[in-house]
Protein backbone atom coordinates (compact mmCIF):
# COMPACT_ATOMS: atom_id res chain seq x y z
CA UNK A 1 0.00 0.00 0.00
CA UNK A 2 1.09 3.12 -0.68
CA UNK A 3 -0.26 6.65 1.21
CA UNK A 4 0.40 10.05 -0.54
CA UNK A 5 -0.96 13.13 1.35
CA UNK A 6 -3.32 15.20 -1.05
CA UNK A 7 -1.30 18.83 0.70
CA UNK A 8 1.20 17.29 -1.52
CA UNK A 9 -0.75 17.52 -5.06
CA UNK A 10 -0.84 20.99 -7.29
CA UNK A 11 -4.56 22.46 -5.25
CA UNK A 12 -5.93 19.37 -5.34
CA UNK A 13 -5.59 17.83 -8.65
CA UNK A 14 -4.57 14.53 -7.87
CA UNK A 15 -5.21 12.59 -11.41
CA UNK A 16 -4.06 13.72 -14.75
CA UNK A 17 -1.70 14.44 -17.49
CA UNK A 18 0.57 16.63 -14.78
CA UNK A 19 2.80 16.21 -12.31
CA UNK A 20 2.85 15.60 -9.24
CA UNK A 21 -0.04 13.64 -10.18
CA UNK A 22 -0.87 9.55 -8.55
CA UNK A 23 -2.25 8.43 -11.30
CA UNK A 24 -0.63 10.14 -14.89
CA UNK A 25 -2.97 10.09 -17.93
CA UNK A 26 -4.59 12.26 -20.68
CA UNK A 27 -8.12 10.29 -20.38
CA UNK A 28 -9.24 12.12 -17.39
CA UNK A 29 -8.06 14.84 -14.04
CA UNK A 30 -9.94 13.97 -10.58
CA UNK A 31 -9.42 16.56 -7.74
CA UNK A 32 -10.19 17.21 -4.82
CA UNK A 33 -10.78 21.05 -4.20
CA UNK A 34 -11.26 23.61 -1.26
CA UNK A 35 -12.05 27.31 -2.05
CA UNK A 36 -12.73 29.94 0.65
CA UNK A 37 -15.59 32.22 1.42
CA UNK A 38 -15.13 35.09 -0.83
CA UNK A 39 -12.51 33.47 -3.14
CA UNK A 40 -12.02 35.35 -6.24
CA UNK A 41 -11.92 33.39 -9.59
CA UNK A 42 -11.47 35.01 -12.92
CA UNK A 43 -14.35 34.06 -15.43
CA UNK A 44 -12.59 31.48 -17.99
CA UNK A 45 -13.79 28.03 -20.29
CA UNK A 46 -12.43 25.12 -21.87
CA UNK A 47 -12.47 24.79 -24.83
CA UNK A 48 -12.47 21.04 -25.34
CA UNK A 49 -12.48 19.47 -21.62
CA UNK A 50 -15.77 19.18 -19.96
CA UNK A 51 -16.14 19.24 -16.30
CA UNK A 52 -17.98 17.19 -14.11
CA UNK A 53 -18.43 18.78 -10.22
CA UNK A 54 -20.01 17.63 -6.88
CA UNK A 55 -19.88 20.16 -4.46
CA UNK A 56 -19.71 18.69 -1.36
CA UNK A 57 -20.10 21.29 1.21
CA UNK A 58 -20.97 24.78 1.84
CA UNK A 59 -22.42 26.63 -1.35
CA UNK A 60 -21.50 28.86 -4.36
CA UNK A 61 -23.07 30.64 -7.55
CA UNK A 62 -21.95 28.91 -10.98
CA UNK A 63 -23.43 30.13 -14.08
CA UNK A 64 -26.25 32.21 -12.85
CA UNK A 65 -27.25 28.94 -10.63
CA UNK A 66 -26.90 28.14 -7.10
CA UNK A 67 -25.34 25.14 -6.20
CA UNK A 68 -25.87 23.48 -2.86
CA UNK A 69 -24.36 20.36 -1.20
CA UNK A 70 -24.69 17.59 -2.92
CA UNK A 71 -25.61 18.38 -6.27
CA UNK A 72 -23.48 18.05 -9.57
CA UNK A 73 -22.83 20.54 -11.62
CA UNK A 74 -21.37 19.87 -14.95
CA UNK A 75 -20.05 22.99 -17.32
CA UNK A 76 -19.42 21.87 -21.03
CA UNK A 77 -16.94 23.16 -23.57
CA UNK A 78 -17.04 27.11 -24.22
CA UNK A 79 -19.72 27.57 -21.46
CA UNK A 80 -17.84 30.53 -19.48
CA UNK A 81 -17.72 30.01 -15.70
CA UNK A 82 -17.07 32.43 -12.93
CA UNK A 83 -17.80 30.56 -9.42
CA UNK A 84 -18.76 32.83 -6.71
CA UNK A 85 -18.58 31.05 -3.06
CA UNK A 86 -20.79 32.15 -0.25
CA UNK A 87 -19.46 29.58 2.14
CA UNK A 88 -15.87 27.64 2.59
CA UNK A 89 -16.46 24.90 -0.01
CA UNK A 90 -15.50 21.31 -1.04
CA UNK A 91 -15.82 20.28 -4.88
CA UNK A 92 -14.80 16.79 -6.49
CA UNK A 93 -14.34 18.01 -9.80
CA UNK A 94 -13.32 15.52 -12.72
CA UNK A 95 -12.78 16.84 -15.86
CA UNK A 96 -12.67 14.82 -19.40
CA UNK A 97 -10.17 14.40 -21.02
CA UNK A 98 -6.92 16.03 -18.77
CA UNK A 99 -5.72 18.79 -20.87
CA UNK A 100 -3.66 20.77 -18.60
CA UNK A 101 -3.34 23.73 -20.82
CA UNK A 102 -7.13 24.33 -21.65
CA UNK A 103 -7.95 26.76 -19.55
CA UNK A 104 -8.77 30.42 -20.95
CA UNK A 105 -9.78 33.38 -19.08
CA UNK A 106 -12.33 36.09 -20.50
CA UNK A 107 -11.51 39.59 -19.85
């Protein structure tokens, strides 16, 4: 058996075509992913990944939608995203396929 702490992954990304990562592949990322009250993200897409989300705990505005604990979220290519977070919150977040450099922010 082997135990890796997740302090020691890139913000939570665990799985993916990156490093560190504890499982390396270009099918899919996995993370695990805090984000406090407040938190400011810059609105951005990707182009070709989708993502798949469960927010686990607290609670946070994606899309013009409110999520709360428990439900799953999913954001397709080109939809722009801009997460606002109205608690501290928890998000699984896997996102198909792992194309580390997909990310673009909208200004």
């Amino acid at each position: 058996m082997k135990i890796i702490k997740l302090n020691k992954m890139h913000r939570g990304w665990m799985i993916g075509d990156f490093e560190p990562s504890i499982l390396k592949t270009d099918l899919f990322e996995v993370a695990y992913l805090t984000h406090k009250k407040d938190e400011i993200w810059s609105k951005h897409y990707h182009a070709v990944a989708t993502e798949y989300n469960l927010l686990v705990r607290g609670s946070m505005t994606v899309c013009n939608h409110k999520i709360n604990p428990g439900e799953i979220f999913i954001i397709a290519p080109n939809e722009e995203a801009a997460p606002i977070f109205h608690e501290d919150c928890e998000v699984v977040c896997i996102k198909v396929p792992s194309l580390p450099e997909d990310k673009y922010e909208v200004f």
